[in-house]
N, C-alpha and C. Protein backbone atom coordinates (compact mmCIF):
# COMPACT_ATOMS: atom_id res chain seq x y z
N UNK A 1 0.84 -1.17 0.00
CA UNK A 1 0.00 0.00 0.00
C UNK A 1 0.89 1.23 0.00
N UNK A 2 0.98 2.08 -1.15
CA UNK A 2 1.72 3.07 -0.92
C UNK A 2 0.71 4.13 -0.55
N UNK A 3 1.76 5.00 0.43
CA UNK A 3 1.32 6.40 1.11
C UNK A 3 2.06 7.17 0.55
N UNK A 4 1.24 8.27 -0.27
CA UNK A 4 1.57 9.52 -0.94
C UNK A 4 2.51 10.61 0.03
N UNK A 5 3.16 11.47 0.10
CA UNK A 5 4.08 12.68 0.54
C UNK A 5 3.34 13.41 -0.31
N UNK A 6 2.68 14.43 -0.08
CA UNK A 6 2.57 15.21 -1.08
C UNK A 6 2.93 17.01 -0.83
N UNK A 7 4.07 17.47 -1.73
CA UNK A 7 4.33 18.97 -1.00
C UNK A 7 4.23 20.32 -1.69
N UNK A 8 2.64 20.17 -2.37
CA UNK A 8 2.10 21.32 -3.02
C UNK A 8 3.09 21.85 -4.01
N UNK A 9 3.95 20.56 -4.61
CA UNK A 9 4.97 21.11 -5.76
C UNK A 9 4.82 19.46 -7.07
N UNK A 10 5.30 20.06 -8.07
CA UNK A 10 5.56 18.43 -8.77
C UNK A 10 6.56 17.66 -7.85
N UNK A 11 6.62 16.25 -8.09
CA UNK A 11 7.41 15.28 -7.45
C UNK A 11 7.21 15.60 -6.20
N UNK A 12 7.63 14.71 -5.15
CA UNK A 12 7.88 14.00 -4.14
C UNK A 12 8.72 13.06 -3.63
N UNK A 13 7.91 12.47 -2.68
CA UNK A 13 8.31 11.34 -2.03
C UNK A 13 6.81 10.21 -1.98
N UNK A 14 7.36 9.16 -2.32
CA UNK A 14 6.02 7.56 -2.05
C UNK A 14 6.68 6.93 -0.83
N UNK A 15 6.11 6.65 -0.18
CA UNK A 15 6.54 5.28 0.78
C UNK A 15 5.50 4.50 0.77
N UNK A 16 5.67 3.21 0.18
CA UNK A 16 5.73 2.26 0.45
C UNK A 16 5.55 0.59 1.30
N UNK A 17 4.79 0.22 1.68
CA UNK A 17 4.81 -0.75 2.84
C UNK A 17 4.37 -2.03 2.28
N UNK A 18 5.41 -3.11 2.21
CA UNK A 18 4.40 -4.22 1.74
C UNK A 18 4.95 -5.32 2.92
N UNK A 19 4.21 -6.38 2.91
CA UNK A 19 3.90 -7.71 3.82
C UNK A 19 4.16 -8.86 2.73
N UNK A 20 4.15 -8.93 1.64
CA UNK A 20 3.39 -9.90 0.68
C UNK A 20 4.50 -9.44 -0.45
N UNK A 21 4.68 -10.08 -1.68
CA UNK A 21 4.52 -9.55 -2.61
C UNK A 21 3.83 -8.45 -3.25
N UNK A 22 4.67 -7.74 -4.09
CA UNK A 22 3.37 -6.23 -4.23
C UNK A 22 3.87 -5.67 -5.37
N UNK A 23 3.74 -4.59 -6.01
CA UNK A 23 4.55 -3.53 -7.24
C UNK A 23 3.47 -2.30 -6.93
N UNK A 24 4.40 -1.31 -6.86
CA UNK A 24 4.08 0.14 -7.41
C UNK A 24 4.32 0.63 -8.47
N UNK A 25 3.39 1.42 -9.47
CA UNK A 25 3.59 1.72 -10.68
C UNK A 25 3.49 3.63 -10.49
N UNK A 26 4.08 3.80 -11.76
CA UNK A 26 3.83 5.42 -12.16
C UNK A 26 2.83 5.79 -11.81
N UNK A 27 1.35 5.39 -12.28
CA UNK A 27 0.23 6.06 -12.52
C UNK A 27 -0.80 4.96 -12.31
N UNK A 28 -1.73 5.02 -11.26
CA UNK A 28 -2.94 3.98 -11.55
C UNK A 28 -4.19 4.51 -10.33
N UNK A 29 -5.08 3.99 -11.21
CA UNK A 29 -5.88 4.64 -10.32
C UNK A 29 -7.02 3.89 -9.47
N UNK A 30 -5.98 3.10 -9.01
CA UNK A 30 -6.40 1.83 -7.45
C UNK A 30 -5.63 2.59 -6.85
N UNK A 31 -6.22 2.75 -5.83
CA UNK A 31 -5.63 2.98 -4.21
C UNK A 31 -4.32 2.16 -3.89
N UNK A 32 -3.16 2.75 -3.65
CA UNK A 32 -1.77 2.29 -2.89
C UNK A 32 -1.34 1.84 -4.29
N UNK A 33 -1.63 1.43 -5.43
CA UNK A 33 -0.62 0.96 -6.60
C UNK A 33 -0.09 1.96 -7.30
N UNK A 34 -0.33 3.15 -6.85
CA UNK A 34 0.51 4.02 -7.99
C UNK A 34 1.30 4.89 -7.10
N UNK A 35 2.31 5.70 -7.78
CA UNK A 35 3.10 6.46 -6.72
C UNK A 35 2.08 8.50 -6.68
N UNK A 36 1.15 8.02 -8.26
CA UNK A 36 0.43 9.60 -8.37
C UNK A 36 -0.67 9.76 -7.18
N UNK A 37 -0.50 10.59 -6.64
CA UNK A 37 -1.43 11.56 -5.75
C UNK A 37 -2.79 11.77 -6.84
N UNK A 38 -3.67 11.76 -6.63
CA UNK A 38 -5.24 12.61 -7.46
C UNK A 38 -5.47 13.88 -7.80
N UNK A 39 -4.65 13.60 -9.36
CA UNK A 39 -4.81 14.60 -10.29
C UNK A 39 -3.02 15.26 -10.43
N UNK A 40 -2.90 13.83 -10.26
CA UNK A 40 -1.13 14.31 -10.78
C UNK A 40 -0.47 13.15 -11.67
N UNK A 41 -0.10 13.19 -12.52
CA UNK A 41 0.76 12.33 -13.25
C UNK A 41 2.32 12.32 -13.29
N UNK A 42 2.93 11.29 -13.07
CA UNK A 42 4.01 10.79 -12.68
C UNK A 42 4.79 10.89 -13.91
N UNK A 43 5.98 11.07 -14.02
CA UNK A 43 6.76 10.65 -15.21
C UNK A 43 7.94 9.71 -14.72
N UNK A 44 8.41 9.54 -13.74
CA UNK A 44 9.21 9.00 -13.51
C UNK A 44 9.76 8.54 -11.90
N UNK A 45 10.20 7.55 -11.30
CA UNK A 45 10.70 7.42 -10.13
C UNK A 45 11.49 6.62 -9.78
N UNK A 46 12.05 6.96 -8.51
CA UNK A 46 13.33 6.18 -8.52
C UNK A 46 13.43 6.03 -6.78
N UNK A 47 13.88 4.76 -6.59
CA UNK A 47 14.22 4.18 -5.01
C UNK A 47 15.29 4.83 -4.77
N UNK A 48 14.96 5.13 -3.22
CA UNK A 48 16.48 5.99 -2.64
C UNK A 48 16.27 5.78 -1.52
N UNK A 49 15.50 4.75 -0.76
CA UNK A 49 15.40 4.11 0.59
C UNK A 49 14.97 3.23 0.61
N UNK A 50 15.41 2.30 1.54
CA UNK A 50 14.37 0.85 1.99
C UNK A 50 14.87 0.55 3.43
N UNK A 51 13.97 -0.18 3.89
CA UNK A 51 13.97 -0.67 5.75
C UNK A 51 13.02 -1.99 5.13
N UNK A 52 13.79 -2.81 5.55
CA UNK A 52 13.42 -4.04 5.50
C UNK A 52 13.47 -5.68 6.56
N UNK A 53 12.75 -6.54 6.75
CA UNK A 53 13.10 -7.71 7.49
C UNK A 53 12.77 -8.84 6.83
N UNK A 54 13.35 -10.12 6.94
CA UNK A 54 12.65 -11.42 6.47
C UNK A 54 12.93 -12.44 7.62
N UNK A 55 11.78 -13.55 7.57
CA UNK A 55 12.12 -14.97 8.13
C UNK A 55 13.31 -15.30 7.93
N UNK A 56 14.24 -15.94 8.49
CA UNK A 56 15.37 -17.12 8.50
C UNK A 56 15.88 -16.58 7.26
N UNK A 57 15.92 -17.34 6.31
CA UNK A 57 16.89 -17.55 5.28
C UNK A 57 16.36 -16.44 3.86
N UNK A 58 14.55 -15.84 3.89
CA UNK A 58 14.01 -15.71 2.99
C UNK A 58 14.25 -14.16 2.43
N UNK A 59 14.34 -13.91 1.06
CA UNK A 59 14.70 -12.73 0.83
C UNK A 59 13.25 -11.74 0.13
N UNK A 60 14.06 -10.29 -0.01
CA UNK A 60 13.31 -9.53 -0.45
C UNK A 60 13.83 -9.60 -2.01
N UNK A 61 13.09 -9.58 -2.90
CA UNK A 61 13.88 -8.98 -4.41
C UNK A 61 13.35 -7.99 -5.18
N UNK A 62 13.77 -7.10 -5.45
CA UNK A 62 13.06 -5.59 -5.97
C UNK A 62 14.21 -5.96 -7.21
N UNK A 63 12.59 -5.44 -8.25
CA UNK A 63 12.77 -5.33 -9.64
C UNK A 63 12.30 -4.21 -10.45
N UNK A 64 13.01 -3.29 -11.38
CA UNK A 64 12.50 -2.90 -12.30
C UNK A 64 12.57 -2.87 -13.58
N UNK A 65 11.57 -3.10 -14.03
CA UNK A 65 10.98 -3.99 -15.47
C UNK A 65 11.99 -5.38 -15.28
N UNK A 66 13.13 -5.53 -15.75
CA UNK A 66 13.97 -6.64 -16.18
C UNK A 66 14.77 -7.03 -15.57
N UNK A 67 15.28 -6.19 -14.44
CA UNK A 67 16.12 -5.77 -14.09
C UNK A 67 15.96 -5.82 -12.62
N UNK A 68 17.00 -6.79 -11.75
CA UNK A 68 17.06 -6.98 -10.15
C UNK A 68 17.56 -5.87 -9.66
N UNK A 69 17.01 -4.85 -9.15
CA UNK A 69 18.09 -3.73 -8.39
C UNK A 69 18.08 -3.92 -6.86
N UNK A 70 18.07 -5.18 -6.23
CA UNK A 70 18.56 -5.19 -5.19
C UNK A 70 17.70 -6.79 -4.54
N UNK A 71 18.34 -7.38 -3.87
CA UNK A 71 18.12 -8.53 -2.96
C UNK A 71 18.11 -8.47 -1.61
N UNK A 72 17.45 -8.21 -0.58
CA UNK A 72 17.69 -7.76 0.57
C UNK A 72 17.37 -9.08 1.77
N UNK A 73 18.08 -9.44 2.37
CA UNK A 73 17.81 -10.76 3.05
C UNK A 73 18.21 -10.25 4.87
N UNK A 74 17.77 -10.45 5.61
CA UNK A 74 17.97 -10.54 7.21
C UNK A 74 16.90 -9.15 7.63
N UNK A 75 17.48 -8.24 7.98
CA UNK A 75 16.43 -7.10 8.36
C UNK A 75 17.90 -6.02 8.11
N UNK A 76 17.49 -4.82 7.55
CA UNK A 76 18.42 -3.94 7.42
C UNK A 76 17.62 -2.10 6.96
N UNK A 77 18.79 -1.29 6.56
CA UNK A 77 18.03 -0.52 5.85
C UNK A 77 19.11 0.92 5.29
N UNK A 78 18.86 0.98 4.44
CA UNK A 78 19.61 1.76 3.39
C UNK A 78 19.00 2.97 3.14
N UNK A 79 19.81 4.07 3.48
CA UNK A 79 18.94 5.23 2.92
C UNK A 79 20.09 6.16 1.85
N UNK A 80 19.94 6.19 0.72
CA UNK A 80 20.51 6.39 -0.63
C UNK A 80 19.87 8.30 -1.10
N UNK A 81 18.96 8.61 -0.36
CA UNK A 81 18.11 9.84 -0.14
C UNK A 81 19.25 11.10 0.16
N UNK A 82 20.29 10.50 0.75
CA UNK A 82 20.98 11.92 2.01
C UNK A 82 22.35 11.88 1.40
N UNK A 83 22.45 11.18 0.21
CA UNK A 83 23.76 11.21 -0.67
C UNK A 83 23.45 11.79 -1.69
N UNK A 84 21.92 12.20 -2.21
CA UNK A 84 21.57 12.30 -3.21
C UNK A 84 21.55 11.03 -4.50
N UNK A 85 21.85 9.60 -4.22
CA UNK A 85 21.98 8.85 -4.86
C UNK A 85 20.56 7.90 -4.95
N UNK A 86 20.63 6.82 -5.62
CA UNK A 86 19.07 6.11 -5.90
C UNK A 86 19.58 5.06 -6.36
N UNK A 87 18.62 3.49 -5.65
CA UNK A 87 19.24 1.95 -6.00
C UNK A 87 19.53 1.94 -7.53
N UNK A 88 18.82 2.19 -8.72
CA UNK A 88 18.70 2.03 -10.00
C UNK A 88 20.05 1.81 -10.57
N UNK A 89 20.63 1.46 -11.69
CA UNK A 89 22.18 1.66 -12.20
C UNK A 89 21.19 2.62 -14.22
N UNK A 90 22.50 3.00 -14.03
CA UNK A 90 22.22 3.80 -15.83
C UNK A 90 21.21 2.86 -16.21
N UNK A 91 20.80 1.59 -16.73
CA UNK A 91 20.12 1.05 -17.42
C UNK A 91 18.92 0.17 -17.39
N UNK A 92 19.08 1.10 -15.84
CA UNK A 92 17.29 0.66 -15.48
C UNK A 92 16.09 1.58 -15.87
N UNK A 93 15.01 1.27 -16.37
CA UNK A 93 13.75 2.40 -16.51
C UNK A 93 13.21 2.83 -15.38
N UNK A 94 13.73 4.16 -15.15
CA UNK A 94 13.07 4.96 -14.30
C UNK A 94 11.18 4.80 -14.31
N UNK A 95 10.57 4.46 -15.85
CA UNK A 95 9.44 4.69 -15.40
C UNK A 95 8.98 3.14 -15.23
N UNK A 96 9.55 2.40 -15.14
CA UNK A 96 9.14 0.57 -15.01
C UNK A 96 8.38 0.38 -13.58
N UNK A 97 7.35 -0.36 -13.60
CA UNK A 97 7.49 -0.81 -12.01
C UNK A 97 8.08 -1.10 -10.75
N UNK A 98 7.77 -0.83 -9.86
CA UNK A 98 9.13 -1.55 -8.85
C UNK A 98 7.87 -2.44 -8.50
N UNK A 99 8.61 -3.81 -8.24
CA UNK A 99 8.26 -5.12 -8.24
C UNK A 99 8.93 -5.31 -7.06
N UNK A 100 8.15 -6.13 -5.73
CA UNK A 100 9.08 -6.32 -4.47
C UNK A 100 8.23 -7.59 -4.54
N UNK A 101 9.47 -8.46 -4.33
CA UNK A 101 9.00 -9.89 -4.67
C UNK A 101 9.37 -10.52 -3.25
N UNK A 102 8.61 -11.49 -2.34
CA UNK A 102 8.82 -12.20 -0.81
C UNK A 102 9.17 -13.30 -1.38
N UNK A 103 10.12 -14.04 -0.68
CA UNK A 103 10.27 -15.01 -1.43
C UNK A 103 9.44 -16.65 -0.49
N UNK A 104 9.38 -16.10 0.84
CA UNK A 104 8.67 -16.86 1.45
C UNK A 104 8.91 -16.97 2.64
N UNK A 105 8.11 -17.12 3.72
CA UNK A 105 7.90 -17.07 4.63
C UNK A 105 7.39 -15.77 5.17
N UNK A 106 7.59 -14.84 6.06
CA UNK A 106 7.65 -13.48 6.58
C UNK A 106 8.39 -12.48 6.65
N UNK A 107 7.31 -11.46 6.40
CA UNK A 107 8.84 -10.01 5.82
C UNK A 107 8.10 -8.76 5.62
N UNK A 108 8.86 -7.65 6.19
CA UNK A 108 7.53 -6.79 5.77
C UNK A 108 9.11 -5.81 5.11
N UNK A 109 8.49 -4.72 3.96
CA UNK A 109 9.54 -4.04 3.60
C UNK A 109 9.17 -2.46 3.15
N UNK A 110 9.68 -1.73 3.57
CA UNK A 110 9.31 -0.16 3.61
C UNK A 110 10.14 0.42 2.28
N UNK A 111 9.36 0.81 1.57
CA UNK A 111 10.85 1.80 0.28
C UNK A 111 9.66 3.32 0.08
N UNK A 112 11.13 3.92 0.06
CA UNK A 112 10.68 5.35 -0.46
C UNK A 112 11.14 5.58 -1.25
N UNK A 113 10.33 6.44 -2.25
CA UNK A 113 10.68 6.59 -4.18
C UNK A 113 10.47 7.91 -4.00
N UNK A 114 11.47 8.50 -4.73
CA UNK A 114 11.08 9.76 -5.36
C UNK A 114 10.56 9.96 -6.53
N UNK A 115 9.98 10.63 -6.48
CA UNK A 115 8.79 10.47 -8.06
C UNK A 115 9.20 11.81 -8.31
N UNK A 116 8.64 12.16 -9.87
CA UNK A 116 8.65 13.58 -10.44
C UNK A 116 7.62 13.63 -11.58
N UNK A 117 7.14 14.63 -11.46
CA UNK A 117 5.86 14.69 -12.15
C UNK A 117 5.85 15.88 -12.64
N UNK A 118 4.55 16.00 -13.42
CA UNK A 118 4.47 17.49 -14.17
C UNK A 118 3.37 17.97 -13.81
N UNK A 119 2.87 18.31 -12.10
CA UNK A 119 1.48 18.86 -12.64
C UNK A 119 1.10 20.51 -12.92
């Protein structure tokens, strides 16, 4: 379920919370699947935090479109926000889904995206 930031400007901040398997997209208009606020369109976003835990051995795997940008296994948390930097490498699509895949058992995992938009 993502929770909107919203600061009376284009772009932001999304956070994020999943239990399960889940994906956030650019733009949709179900509740918690998109990173757009109502009546804003997204062009693009990018991970620059996560807080995460799993069962025993089981991991987290965040994907966008094709592409693994990160495996996260035990409980930890990275914040990429205060360097100005973001998980992605050059040849990931900024506008692809992020895909957070459980791999099994229990895990809950927090990410914050910065989005940018045009409204």
């Amino acid at each position: 379920m993502a929770i909107t930031v919203k600061q009376n400007k284009p772009g932001g901040y999304v956070v994020t919370r999943s239990t399960a398997s889940d994906f956030l997209s650019l733009n949709s208009a179900t509740a918690g699947k998109g990173a757009n606020a109502v009546g804003e369109t997204v062009q693009s976003m990018t991970v620059v935090g996560a807080k995460w835990s799993v069962s025993g051995t089981e991991t987290w795997t965040i994907k966008r479109g094709a592409n693994t940008i990160a495996i996260l296994a035990g409980s930890g948390s990275h914040n990429y926000d205060q360097d100005q930097m973001k998980l992605e490498d050059a040849t990931t699509p900024e506008t692809a889904n992020v895909v957070m895949t459980l791999s099994g058992g229990t895990g809950t995992l927090l990410l914050k995206v910065h989005k940018v938009s045009g409204e």
